[in-house]
C-alpha atoms as a PDB file:
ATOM      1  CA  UNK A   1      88.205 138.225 111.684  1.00  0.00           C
ATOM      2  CA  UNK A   2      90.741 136.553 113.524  1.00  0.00           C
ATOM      3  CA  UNK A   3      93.611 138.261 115.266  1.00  0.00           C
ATOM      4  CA  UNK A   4      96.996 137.164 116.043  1.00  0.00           C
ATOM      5  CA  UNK A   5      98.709 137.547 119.304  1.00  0.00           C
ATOM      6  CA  UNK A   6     102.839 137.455 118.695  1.00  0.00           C
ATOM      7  CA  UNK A   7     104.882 137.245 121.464  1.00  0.00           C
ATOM      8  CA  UNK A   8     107.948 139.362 120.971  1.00  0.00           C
ATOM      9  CA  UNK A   9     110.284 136.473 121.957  1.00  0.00           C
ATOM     10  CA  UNK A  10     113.790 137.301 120.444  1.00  0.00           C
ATOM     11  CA  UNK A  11     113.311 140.525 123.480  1.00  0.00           C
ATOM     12  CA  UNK A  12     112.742 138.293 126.168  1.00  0.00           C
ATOM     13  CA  UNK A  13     115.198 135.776 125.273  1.00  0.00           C
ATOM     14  CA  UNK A  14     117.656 138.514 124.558  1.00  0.00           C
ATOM     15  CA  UNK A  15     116.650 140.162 128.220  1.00  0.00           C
ATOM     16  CA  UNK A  16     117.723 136.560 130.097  1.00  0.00           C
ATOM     17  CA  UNK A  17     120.795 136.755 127.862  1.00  0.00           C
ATOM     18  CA  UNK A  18     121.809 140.221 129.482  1.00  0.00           C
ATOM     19  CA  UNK A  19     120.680 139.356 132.993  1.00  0.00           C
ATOM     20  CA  UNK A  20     122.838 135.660 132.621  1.00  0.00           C
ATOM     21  CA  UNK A  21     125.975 137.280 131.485  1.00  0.00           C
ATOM     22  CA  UNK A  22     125.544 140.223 133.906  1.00  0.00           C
ATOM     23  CA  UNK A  23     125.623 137.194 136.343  1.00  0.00           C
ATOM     24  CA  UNK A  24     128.279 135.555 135.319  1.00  0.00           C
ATOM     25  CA  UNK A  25     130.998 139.373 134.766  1.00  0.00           C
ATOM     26  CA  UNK A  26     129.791 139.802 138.902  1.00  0.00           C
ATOM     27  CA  UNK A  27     130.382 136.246 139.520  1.00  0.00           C
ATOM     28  CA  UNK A  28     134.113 136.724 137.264  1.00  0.00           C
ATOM     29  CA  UNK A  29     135.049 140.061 138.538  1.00  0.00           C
ATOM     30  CA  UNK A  30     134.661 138.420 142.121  1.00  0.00           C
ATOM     31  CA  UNK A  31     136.691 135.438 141.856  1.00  0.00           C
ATOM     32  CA  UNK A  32     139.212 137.828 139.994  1.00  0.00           C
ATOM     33  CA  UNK A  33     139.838 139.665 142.456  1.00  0.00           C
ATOM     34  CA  UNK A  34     139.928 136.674 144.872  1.00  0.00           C
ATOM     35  CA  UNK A  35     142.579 135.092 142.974  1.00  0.00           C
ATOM     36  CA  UNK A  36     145.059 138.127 142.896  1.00  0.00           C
ATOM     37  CA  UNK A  37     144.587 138.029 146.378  1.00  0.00           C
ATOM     38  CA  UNK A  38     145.273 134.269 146.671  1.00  0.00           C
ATOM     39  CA  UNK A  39     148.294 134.629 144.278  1.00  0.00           C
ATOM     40  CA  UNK A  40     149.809 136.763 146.948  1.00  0.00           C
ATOM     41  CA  UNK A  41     148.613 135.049 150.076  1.00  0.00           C
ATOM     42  CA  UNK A  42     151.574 134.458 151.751  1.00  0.00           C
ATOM     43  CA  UNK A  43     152.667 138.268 151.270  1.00  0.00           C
ATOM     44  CA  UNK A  44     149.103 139.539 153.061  1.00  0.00           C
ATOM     45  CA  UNK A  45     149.407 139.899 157.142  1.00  0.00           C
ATOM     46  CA  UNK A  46     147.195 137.778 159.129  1.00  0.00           C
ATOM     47  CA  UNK A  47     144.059 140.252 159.553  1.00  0.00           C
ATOM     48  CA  UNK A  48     143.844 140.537 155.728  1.00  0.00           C
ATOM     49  CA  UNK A  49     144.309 136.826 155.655  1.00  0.00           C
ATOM     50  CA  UNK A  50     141.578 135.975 157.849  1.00  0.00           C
ATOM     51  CA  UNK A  51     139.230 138.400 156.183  1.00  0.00           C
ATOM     52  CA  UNK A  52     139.693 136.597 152.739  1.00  0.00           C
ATOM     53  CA  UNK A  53     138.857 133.468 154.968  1.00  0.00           C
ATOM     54  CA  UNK A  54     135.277 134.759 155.935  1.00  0.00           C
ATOM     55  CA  UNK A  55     134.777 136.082 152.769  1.00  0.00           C
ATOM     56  CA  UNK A  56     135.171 132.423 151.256  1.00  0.00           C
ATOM     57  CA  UNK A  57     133.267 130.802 154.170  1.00  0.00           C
ATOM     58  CA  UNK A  58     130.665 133.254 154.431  1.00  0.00           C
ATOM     59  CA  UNK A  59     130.200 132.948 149.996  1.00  0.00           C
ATOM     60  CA  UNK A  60     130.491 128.689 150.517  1.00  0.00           C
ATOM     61  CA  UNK A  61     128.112 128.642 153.276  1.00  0.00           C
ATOM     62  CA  UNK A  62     125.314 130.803 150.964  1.00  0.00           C
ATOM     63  CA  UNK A  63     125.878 128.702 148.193  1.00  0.00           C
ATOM     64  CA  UNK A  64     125.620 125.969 149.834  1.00  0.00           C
ATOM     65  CA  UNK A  65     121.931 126.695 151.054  1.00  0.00           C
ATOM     66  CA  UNK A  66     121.401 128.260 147.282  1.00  0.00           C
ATOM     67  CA  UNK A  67     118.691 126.642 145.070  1.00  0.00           C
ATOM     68  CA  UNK A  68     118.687 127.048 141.618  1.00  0.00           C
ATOM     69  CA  UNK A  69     114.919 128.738 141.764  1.00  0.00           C
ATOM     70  CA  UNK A  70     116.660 131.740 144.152  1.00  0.00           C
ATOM     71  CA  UNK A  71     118.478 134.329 142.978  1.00  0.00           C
ATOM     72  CA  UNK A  72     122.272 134.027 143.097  1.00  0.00           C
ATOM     73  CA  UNK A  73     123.998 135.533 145.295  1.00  0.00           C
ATOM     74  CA  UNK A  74     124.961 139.142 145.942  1.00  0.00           C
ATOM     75  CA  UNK A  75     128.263 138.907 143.812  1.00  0.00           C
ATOM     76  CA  UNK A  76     128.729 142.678 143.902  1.00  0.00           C
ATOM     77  CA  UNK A  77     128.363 142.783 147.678  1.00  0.00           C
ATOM     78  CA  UNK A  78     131.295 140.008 147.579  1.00  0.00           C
ATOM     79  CA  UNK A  79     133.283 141.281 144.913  1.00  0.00           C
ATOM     80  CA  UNK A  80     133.279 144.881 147.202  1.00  0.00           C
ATOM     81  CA  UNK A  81     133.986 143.000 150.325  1.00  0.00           C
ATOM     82  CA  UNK A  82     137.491 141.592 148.373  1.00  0.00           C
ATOM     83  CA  UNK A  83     137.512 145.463 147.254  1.00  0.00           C
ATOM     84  CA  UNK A  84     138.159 146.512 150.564  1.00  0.00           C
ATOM     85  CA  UNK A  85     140.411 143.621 151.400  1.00  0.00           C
ATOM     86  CA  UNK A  86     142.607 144.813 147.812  1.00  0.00           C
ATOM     87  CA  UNK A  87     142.599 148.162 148.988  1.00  0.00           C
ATOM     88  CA  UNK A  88     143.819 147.640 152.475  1.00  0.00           C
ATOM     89  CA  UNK A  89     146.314 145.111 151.258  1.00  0.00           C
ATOM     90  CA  UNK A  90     147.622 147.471 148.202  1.00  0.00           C
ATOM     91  CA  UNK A  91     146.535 145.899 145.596  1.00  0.00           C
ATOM     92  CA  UNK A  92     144.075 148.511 144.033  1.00  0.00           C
ATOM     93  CA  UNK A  93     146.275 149.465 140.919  1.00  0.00           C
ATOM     94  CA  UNK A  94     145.797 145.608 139.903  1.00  0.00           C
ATOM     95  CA  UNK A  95     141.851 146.099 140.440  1.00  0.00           C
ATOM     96  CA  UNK A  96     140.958 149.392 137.931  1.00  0.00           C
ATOM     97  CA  UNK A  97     137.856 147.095 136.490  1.00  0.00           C
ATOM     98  CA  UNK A  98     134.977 147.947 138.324  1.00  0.00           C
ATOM     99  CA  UNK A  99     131.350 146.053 138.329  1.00  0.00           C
ATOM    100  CA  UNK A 100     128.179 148.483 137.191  1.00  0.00           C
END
């Protein structure tokens, strides 16, 4: 008697599905939040300016050293950092949308 062994492949595609799109609503909730802060760049004092200026060097200089057998970058740990930089430039009514 010979058995079959089945892979249960429509889970595991399904499972890189999740974890890709997970990816990408971090990677969009970041750069969302960027560009509201962008759109109103010349309203934002210096200090906040300069902070959005590390963010964006600090993100380019990561992704520039990224290869595509790494994981991505932390996009929650940059989408906080513009967080902060929302909150302390009063933009945090335009931000309800939160990443899990």
């Amino acid at each position: 008697m010979v058995r079959e062994t089945r892979m249960n492949a429509p889970a595991v595609i399904g499972l890189r599905l999740a974890v890709r799109n997970e990816g990408r609503a971090k990677r969009r909730d970041f750069y969302d939040r960027y560009d509201l802060l962008l759109a109103n760049w010349y309203l934002l004092t210096n200090r906040i300016q300069q902070e959005i200026e590390e963010v964006r060097h600090d993100l380019h200089e990561e992704l520039a050293c990224w290869q595509p057998h790494q994981p991505e970058p932390d996009w929650n740990a940059y989408a906080e950092r513009v967080n902060m930089i929302c909150r302390t430039g009063g933009f945090q009514l335009s931000l309800s949308r939160r990443i899990s």
